[in-house]
Protein backbone atom coordinates (compact mmCIF):
# COMPACT_ATOMS: atom_id res chain seq x y z
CA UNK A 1 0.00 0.00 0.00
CA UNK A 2 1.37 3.15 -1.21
CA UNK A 3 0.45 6.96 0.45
CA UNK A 4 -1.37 7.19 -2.96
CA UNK A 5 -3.66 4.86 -1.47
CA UNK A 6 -7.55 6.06 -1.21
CA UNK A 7 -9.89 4.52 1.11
CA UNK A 8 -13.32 4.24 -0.03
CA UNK A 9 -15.88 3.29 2.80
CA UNK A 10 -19.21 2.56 1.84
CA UNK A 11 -17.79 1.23 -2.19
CA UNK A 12 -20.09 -0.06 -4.27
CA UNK A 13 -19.99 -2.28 -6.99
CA UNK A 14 -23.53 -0.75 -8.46
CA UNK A 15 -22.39 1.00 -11.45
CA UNK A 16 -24.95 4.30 -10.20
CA UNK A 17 -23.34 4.93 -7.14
CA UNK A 18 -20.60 7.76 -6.38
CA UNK A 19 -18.68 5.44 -4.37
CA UNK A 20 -18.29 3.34 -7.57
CA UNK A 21 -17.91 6.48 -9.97
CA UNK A 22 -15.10 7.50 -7.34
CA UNK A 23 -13.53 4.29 -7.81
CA UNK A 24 -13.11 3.93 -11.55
CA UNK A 25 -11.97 7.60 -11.74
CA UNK A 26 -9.27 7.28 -9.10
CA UNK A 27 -8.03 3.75 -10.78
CA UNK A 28 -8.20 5.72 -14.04
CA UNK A 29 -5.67 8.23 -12.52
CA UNK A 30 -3.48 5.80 -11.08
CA UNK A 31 -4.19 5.84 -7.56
CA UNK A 32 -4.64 2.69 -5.88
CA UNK A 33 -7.94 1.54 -4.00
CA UNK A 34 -9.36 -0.19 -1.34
CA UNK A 35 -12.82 -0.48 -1.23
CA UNK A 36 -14.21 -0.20 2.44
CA UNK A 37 -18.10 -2.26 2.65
CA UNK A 38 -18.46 -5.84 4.87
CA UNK A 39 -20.86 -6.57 2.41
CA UNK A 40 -18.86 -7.66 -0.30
CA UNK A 41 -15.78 -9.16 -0.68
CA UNK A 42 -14.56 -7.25 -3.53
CA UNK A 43 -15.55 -4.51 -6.04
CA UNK A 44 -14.96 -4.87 -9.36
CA UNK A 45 -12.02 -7.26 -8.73
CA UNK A 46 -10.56 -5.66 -5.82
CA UNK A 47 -10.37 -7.48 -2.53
CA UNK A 48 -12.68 -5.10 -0.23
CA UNK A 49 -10.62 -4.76 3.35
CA UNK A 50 -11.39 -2.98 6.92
CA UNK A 51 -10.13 0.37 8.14
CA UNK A 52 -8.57 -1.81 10.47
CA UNK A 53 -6.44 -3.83 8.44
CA UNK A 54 -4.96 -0.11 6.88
CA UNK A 55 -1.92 1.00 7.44
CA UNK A 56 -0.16 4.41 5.36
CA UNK A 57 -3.22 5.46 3.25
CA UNK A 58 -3.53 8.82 1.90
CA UNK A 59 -7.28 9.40 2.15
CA UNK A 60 -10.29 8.28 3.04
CA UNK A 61 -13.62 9.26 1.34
CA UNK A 62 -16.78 8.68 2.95
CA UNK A 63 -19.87 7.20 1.03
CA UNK A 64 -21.94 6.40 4.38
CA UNK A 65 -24.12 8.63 6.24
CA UNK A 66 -23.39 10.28 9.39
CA UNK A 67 -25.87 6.95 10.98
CA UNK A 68 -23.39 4.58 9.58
CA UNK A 69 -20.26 6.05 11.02
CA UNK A 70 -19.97 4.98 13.87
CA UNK A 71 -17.00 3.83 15.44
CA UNK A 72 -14.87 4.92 12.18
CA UNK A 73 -13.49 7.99 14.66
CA UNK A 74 -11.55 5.68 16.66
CA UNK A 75 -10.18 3.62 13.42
CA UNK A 76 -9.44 7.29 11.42
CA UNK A 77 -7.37 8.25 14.46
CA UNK A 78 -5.55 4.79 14.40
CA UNK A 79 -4.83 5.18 10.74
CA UNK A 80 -4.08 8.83 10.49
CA UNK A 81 -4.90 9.62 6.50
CA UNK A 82 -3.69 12.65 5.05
CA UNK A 83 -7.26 13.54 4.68
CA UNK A 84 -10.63 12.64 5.25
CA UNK A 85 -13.21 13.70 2.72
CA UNK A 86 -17.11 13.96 3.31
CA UNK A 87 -18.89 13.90 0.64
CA UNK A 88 -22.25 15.15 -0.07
CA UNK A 89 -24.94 13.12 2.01
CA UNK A 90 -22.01 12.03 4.30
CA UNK A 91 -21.66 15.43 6.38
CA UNK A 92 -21.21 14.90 10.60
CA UNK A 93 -20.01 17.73 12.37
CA UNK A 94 -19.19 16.15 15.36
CA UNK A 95 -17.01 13.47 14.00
CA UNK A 96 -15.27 15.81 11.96
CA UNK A 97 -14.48 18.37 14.72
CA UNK A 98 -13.04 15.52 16.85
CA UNK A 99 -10.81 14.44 13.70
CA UNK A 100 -9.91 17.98 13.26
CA UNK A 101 -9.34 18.66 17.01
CA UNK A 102 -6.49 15.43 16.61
CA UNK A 103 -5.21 17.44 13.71
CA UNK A 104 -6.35 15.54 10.86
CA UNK A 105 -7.39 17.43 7.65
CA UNK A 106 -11.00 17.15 6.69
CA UNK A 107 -13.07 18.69 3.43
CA UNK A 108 -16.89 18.57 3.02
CA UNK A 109 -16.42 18.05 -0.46
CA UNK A 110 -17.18 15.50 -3.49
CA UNK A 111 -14.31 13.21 -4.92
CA UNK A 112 -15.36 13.25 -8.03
CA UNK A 113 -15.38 16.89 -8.30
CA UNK A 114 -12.41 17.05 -6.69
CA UNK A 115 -10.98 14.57 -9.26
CA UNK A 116 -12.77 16.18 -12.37
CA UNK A 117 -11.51 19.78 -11.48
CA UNK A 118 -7.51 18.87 -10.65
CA UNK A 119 -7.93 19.60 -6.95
CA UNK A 120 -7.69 16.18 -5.82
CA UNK A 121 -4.36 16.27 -6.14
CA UNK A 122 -3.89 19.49 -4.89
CA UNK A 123 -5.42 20.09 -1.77
């Protein structure tokens, strides 16, 4: 695992979800994946794996409401990502002031925007 790694909780293999658009467009720009969702055991090919079993990942991007993220403060703080991005849908305050208050960097922003307008990269 490389710190180009991206963490994608909540990946999908449907074809209409972000999570899955995030996916193909990050593979197309050569970053490498892991797909974050106990219920599959891979996407598209990849194996899917816990935040738990991460070590040295760049970011994570969030694909699961606020209801559905619980207990991933005490595995973000573990793994200590670059970044953590909300996207749309995916917003929580609360978990993203703790993050912040341990010093890691969070955006309320979309991936795929992010990926479409060169920011990704950038910020």
């Amino acid at each position: 695992m490389s710190m180009k790694a991206t963490a994608i909780v909540g990946a999908s293999p449907k074809k209409d979800r972000y999570a899955h658009m995030a996916q193909e467009n990050l593979l197309e720009r050569g970053y490498e994946v892991i797909p974050i969702n106990p219920g599959y055991s891979d996407i598209d090919g990849i194996s899917t794996k816990t935040l738990g079993e991460l070590n040295n990942v760049d970011t994570v991007t969030l694909y699961v409401s606020a209801r559905y993220q619980q207990g991933l403060e005490k595995e973000l703080l573990r793994l200590r990502p670059r970044r953590v991005i909300f996207n749309p849908g995916t917003e929580n305050p609360e978990l993203k002031a703790k993050l912040e208050q341990e010093g890691l960097v969070c955006l309320n922003a979309c991936t795929l925007v992010l990926l479409r307008t060169g920011q990704y990269e950038k910020l």
